[in-house]
Protein backbone atom coordinates (compact mmCIF):
# COMPACT_ATOMS: atom_id res chain seq x y z
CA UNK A 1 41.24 6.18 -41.19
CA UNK A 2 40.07 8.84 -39.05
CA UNK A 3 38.03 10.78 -41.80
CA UNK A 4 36.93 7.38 -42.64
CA UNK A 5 35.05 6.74 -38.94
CA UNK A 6 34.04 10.52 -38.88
CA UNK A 7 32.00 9.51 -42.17
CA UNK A 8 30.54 6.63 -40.36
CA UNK A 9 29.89 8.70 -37.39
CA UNK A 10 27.72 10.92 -39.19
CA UNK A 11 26.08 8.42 -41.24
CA UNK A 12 24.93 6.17 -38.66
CA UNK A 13 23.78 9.67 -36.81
CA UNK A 14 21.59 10.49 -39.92
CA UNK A 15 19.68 7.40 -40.03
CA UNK A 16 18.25 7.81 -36.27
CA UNK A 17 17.55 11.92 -37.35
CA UNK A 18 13.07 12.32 -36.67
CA UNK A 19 11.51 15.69 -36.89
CA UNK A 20 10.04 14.70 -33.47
CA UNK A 21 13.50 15.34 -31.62
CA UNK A 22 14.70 18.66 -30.77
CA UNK A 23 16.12 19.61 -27.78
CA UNK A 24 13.28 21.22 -26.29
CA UNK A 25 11.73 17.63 -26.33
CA UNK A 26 14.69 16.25 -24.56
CA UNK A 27 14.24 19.24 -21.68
CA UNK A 28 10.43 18.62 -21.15
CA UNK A 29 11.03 14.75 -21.28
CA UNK A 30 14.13 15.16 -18.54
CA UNK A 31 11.95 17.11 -16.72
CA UNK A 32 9.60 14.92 -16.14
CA UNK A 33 11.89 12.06 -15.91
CA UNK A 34 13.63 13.70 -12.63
CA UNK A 35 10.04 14.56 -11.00
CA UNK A 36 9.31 10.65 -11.03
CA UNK A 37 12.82 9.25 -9.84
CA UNK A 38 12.76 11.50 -7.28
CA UNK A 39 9.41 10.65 -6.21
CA UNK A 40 10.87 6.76 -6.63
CA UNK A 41 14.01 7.84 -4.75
CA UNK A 42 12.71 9.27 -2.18
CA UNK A 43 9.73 6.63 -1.49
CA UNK A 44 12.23 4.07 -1.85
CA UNK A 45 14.53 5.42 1.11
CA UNK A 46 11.59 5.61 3.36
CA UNK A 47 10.70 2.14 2.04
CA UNK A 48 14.06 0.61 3.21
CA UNK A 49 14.99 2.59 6.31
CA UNK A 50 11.24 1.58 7.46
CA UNK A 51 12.92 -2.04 7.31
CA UNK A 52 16.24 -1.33 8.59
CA UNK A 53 16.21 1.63 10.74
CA UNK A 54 19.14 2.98 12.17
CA UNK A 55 19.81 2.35 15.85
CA UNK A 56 18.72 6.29 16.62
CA UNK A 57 15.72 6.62 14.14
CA UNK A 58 12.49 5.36 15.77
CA UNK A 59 10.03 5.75 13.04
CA UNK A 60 6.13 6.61 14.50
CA UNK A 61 3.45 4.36 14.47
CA UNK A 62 0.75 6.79 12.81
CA UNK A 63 -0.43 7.51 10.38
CA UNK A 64 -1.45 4.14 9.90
CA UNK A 65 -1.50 4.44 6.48
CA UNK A 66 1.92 6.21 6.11
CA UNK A 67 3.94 2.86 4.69
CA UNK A 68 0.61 2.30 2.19
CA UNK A 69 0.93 5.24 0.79
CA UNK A 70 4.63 5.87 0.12
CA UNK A 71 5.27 2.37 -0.97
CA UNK A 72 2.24 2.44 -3.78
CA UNK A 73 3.61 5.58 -4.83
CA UNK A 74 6.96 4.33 -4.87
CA UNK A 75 5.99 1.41 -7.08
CA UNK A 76 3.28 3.13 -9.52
CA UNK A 77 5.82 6.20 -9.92
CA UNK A 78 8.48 3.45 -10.79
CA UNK A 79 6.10 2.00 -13.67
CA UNK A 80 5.00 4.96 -14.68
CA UNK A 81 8.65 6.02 -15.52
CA UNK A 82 9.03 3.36 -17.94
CA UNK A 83 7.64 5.13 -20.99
CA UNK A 84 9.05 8.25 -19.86
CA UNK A 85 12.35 6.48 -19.59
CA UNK A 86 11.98 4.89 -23.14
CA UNK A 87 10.49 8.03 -24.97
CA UNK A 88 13.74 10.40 -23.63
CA UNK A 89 16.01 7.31 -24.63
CA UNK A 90 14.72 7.29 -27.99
CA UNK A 91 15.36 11.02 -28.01
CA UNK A 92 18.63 11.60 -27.19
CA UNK A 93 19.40 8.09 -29.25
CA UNK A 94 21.58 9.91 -32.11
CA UNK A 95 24.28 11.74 -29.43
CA UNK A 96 25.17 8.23 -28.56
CA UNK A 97 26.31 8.12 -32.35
CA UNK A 98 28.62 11.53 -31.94
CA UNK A 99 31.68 11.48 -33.17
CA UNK A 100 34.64 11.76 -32.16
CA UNK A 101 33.23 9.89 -28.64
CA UNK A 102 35.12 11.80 -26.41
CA UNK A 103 36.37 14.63 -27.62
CA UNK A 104 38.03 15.74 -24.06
CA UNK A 105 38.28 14.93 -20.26
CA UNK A 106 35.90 16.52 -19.41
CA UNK A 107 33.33 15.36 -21.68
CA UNK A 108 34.65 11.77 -21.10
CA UNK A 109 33.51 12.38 -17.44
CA UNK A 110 30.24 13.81 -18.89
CA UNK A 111 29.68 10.70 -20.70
CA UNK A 112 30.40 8.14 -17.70
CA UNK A 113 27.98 9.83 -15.47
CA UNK A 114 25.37 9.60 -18.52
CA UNK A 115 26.25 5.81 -18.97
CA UNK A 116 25.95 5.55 -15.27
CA UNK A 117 22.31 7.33 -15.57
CA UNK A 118 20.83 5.19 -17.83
CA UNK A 119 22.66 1.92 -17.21
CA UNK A 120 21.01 2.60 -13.55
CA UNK A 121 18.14 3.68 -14.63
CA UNK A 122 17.34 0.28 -16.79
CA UNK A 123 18.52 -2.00 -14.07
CA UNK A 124 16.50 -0.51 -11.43
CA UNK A 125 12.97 -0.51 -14.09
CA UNK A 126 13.51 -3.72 -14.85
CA UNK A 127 14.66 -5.09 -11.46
CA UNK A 128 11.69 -3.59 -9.79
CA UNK A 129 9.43 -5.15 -12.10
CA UNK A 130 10.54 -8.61 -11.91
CA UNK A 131 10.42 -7.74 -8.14
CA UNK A 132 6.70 -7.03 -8.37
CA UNK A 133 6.27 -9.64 -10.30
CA UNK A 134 8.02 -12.23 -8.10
CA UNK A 135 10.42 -13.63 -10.49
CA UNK A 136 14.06 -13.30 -9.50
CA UNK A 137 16.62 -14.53 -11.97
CA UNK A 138 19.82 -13.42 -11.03
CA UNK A 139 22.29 -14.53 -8.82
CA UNK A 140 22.45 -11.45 -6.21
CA UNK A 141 20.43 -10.25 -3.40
CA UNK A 142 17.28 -7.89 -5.38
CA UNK A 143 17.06 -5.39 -2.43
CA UNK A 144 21.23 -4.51 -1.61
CA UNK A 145 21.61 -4.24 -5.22
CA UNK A 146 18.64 -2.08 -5.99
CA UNK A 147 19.26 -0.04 -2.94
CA UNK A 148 23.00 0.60 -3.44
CA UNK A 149 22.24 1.09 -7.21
CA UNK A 150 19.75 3.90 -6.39
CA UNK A 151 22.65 5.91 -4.88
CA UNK A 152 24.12 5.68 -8.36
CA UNK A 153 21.75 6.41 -10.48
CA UNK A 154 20.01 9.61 -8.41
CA UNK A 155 23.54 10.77 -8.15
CA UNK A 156 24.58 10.79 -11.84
CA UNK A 157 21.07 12.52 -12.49
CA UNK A 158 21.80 15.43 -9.86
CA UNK A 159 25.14 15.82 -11.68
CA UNK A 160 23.49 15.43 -15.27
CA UNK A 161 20.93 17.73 -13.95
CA UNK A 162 23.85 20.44 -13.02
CA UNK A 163 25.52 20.34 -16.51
CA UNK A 164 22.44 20.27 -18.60
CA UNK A 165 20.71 23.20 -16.34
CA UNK A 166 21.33 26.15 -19.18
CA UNK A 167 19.32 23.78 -21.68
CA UNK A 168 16.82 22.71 -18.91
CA UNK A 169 16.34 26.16 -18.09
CA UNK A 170 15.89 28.18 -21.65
CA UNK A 171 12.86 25.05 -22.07
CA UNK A 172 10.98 25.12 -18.63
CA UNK A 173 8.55 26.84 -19.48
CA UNK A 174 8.31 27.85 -22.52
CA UNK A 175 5.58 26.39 -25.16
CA UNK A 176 6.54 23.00 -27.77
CA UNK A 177 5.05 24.78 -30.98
CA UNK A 178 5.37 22.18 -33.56
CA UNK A 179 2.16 20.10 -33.13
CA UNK A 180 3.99 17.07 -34.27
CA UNK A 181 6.50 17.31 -31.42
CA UNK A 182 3.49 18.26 -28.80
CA UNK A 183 1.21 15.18 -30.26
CA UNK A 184 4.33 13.04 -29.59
CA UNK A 185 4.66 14.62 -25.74
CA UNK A 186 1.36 14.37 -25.23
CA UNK A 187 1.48 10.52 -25.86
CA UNK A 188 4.09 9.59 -23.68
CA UNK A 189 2.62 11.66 -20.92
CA UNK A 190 -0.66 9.50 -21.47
CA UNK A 191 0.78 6.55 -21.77
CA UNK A 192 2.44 7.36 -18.37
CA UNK A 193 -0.75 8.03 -17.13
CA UNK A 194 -1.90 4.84 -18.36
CA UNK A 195 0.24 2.61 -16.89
CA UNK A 196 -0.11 4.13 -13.47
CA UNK A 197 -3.95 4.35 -13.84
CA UNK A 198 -4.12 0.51 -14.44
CA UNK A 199 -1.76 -0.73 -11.71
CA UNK A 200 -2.73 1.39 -9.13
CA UNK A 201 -5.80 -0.22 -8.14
CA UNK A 202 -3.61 -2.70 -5.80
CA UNK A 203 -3.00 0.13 -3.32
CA UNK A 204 -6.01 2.38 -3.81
CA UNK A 205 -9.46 0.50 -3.25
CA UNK A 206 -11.42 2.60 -5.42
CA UNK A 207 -9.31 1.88 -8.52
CA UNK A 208 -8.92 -1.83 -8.05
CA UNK A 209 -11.31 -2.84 -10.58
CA UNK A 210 -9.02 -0.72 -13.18
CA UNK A 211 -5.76 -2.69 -11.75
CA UNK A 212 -5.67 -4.98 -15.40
CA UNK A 213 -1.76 -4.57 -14.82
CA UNK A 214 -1.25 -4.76 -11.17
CA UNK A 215 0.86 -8.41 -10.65
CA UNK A 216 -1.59 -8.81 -7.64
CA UNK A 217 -4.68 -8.44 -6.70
CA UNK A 218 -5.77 -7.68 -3.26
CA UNK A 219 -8.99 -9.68 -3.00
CA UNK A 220 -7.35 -13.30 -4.19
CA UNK A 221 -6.14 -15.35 -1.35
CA UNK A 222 -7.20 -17.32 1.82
CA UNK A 223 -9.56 -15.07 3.75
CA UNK A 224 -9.80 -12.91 0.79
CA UNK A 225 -6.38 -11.36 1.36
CA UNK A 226 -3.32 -12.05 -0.43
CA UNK A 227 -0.26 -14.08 0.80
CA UNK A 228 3.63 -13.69 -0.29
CA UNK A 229 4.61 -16.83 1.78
CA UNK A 230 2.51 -19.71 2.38
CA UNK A 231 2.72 -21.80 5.36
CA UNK A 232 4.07 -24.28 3.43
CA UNK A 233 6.98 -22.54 1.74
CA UNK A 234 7.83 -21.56 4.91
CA UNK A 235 8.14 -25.15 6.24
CA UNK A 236 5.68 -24.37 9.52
CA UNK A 237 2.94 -27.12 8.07
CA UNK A 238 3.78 -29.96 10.52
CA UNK A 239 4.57 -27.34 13.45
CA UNK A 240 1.05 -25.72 13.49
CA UNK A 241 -0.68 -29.16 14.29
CA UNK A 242 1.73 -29.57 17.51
CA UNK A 243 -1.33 -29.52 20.28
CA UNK A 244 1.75 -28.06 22.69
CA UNK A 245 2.27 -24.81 20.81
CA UNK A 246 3.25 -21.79 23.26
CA UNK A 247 3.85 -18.23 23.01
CA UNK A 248 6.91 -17.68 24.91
CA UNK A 249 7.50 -13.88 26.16
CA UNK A 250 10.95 -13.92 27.31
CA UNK A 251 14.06 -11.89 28.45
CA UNK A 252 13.85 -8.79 30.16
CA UNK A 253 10.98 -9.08 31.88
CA UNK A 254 10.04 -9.91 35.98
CA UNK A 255 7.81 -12.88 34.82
CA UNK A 256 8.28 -15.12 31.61
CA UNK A 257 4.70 -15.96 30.13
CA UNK A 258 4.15 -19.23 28.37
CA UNK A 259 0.76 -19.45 27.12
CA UNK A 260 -1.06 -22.01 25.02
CA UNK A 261 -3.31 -20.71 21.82
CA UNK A 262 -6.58 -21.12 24.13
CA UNK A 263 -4.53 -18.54 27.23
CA UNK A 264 -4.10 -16.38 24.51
CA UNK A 265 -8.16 -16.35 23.31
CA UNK A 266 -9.14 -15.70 27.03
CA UNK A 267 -6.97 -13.06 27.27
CA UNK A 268 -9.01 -9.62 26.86
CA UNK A 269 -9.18 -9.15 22.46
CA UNK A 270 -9.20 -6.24 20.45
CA UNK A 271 -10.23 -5.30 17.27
CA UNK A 272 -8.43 -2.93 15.03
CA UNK A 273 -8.67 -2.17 11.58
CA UNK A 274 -5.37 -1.80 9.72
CA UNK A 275 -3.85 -2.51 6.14
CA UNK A 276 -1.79 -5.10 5.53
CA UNK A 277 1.10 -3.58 3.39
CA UNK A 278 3.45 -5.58 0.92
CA UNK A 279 6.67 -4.23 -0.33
CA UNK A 280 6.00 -5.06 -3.74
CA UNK A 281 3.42 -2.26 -3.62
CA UNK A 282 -0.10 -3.98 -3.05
CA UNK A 283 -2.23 -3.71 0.32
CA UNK A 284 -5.52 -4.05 2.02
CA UNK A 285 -7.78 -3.14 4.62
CA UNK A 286 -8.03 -5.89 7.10
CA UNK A 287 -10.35 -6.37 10.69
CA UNK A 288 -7.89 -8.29 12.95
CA UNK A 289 -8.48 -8.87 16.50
CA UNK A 290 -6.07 -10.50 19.32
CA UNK A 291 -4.06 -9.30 22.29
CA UNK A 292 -2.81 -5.88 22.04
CA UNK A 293 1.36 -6.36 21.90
CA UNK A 294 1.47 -3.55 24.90
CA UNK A 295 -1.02 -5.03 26.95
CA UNK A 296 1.29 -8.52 27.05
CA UNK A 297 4.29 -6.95 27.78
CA UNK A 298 2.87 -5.38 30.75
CA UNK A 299 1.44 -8.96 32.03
CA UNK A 300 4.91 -9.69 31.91
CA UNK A 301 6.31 -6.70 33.21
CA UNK A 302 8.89 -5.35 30.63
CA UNK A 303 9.31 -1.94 30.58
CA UNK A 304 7.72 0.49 28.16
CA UNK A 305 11.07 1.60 26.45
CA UNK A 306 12.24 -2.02 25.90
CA UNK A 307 13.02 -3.28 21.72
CA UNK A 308 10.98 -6.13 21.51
CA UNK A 309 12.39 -9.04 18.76
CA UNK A 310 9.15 -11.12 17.52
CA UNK A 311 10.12 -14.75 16.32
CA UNK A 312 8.44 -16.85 13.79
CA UNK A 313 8.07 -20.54 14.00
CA UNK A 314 9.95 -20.86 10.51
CA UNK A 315 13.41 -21.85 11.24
CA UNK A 316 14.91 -19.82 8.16
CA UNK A 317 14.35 -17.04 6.02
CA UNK A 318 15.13 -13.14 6.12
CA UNK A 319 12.35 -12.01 7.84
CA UNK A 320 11.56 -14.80 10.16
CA UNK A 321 12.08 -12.25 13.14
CA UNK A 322 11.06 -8.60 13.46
CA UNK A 323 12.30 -6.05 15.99
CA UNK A 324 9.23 -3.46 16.96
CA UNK A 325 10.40 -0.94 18.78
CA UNK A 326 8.93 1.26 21.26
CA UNK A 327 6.51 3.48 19.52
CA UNK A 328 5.02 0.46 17.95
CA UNK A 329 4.66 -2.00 20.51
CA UNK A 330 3.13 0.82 22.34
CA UNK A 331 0.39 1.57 20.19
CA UNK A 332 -2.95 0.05 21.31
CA UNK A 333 -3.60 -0.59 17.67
CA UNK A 334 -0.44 -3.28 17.68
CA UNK A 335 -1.69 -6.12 18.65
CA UNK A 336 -1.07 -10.19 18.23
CA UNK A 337 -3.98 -11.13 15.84
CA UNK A 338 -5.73 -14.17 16.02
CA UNK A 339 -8.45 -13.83 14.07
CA UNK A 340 -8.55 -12.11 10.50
CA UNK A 341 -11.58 -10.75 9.17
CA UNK A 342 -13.95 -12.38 11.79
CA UNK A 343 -12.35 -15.77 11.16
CA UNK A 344 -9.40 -17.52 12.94
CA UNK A 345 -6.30 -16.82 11.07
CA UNK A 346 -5.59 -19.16 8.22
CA UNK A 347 -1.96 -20.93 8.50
CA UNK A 348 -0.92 -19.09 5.21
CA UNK A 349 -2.04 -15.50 6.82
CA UNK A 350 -0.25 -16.86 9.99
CA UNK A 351 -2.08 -19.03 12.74
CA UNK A 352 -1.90 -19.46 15.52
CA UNK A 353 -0.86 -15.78 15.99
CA UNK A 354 0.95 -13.07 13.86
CA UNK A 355 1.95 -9.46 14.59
CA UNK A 356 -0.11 -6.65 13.28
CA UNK A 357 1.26 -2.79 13.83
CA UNK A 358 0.36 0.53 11.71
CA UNK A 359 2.84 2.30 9.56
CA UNK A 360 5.09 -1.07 8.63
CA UNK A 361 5.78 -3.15 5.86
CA UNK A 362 4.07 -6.39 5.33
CA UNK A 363 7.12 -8.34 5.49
CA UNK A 364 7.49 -7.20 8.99
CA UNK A 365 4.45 -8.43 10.07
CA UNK A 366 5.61 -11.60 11.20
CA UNK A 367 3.54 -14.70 10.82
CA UNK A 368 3.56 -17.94 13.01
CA UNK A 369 4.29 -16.01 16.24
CA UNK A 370 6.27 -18.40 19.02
CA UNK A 371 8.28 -16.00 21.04
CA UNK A 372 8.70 -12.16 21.88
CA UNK A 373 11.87 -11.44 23.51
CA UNK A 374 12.29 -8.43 25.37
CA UNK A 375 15.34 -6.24 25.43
């Protein structure tokens, strides 16, 4: 029996054999392969402790375009991965076929962390792209579980990384000579290029008119600026017509304000100019003008190291309120917008009033302002 599956180990191995593999291949394609995660990685933490900070970490208002750029580079690094994910899969395909499968404990540990790797790797390519895409069709929360699996998967690769170094090592840098084998690395490198070159027009202005990939494109909405959630999903439709709307600034403060939409017009307005910045890797330059967030705080006399919670006029949802802490609220450039683009902000961008600040995610921006509480 056991000479009879060693047979059909090495038969099944033969008929995935290509004189395009060789382990040289594998090392260039791994190489490149743990440049891009860790670019995704890396963008990705920033991404998520930009959303939820740590009580200690107050992260700075400028650059303005910080947040822009990490998150487009976290999300065209992700897609470009995907045929340099693919092409080292289809490489190291026959090992899978080894056999015996575990031929110790030690290599039955080597072989979890590489099932780990690539089982992780998959689900976070293919999560992130649905994200991007909008479509969720699983049961569980998209950001915990791409979060938490991150840990996983950059993990296993360190450790992959460690036991694979000799290989990695005797390949860096020396020359693929077979032409076949350096045609075939020079593809997937393209087509790497490719898909990056075609999606990143939704971050970077200049390349938008390449951007046949990108899932959305920055000059199709209301105001000629995209939108994630409509006033109407959000269930604010009915609200916004309520003649008595007022913007409450409340809590620790020596006067609460209460001010209608036309107190907030005569109050003195700003104009900034600022991208708006979506998670799912788009964004746009946008003129907004309003109150400056600093200025109303002081009319109300909170004090310049207070956390400031912004609430939405939505009655549900995950980001219905924002916290913007000091070195935001602070910033002249943060401001309560009223108007976008010269025009009064459309109820799908977030009229009456919605928070604008540099260096955050879209998603923090919150729309349909009612109440800032001070803290």
């Amino acid at each position: 029996m056991s000479r009879h599956l060693t047979r059909m180990g090495r038969s099944l191995s033969g008929r995935f054999t290509s004189p395009l593999r060789s382990e040289r291949v594998a090392a260039r394609l791994g190489t490149w392969l743990g440049i891009s995660f860790t670019v995704a990685f890396a963008t990705g933490l920033f991404s998520h402790f930009t959303q939820h900070p740590p009580a200690w970490l107050l992260w700075p208002s400028r650059p303005v375009n910080l947040y822009r750029v990490t998150q487009g580079l976290h999300v065209i690094s992700g897609i470009a991965t995907v045929p340099l994910l693919l092409a080292k899969l289809w490489t190291v395909y026959p090992k899978l076929w080894q056999w015996p499968p575990l031929r110790s404990a030690g290599h039955a540990v080597e072989r979890l962390f590489v099932l780990l790797l690539v089982a992780g790797a998959l689900f976070q390519l293919v999560t992130g792209l649905f994200n991007i895409a909008y479509l969720y069709p699983w049961p569980f929360g998209f950001l915990q579980a791409h979060y938490w699996t991150a840990y996983i998967v950059y993990g296993a690769l360190v450790i992959h990384v460690v036991n694979e170094w000799a290989k990695i090592r005797r390949h860096l840098f020396t020359r693929v000579e077979e032409p076949g084998r350096r045609r075939f690395l020079y593809t997937v490198a393209a087509a790497s290029g490719l898909v990056a070159l075609v999606t990143a027009g939704e971050a970077l202005t200049p390349l938008e008119r390449l951007a046949v990939l990108a899932p959305r494109d920055p000059d199709v909405g209301p105001q000629g600026v995209p939108v994630n959630r409509s006033a109407a999903a959000a269930g604010v439709t009915e609200v916004l017509r309520d003649p008595a709307y007022r913007l409450v600034v409340t809590g620790a403060v020596r006067t609460e304000l209460s001010l209608s939409y036309a107190d907030l017009q005569r109050l003195p307005q700003h104009t900034v100019r600022l991208p708006i910045a979506c998670v799912e890797g788009w964004s746009v330059d946008c003129e907004w003008s309003g109150v400056r967030l600093r200025d109303l705080i002081g009319r109300a006399g909170g004090s310049p190291e207070a956390y400031l919670t912004v609430e939405s006029l939505e009655r549900s949802g995950y980001y219905r309120t924002s916290e913007v802490r000091p070195p935001h609220w602070n910033d002249p450039l943060t401001l309560l917008a009223l108007t976008l683009n010269g025009r009064p902000l459309d109820p799908d961008h977030g009229y009456p009033a919605r928070l604008i600040a540099p260096n955050r995610p879209g998603v923090m921006q919150t729309k349909w302002v009612a109440r800032v509480r001070v803290s």
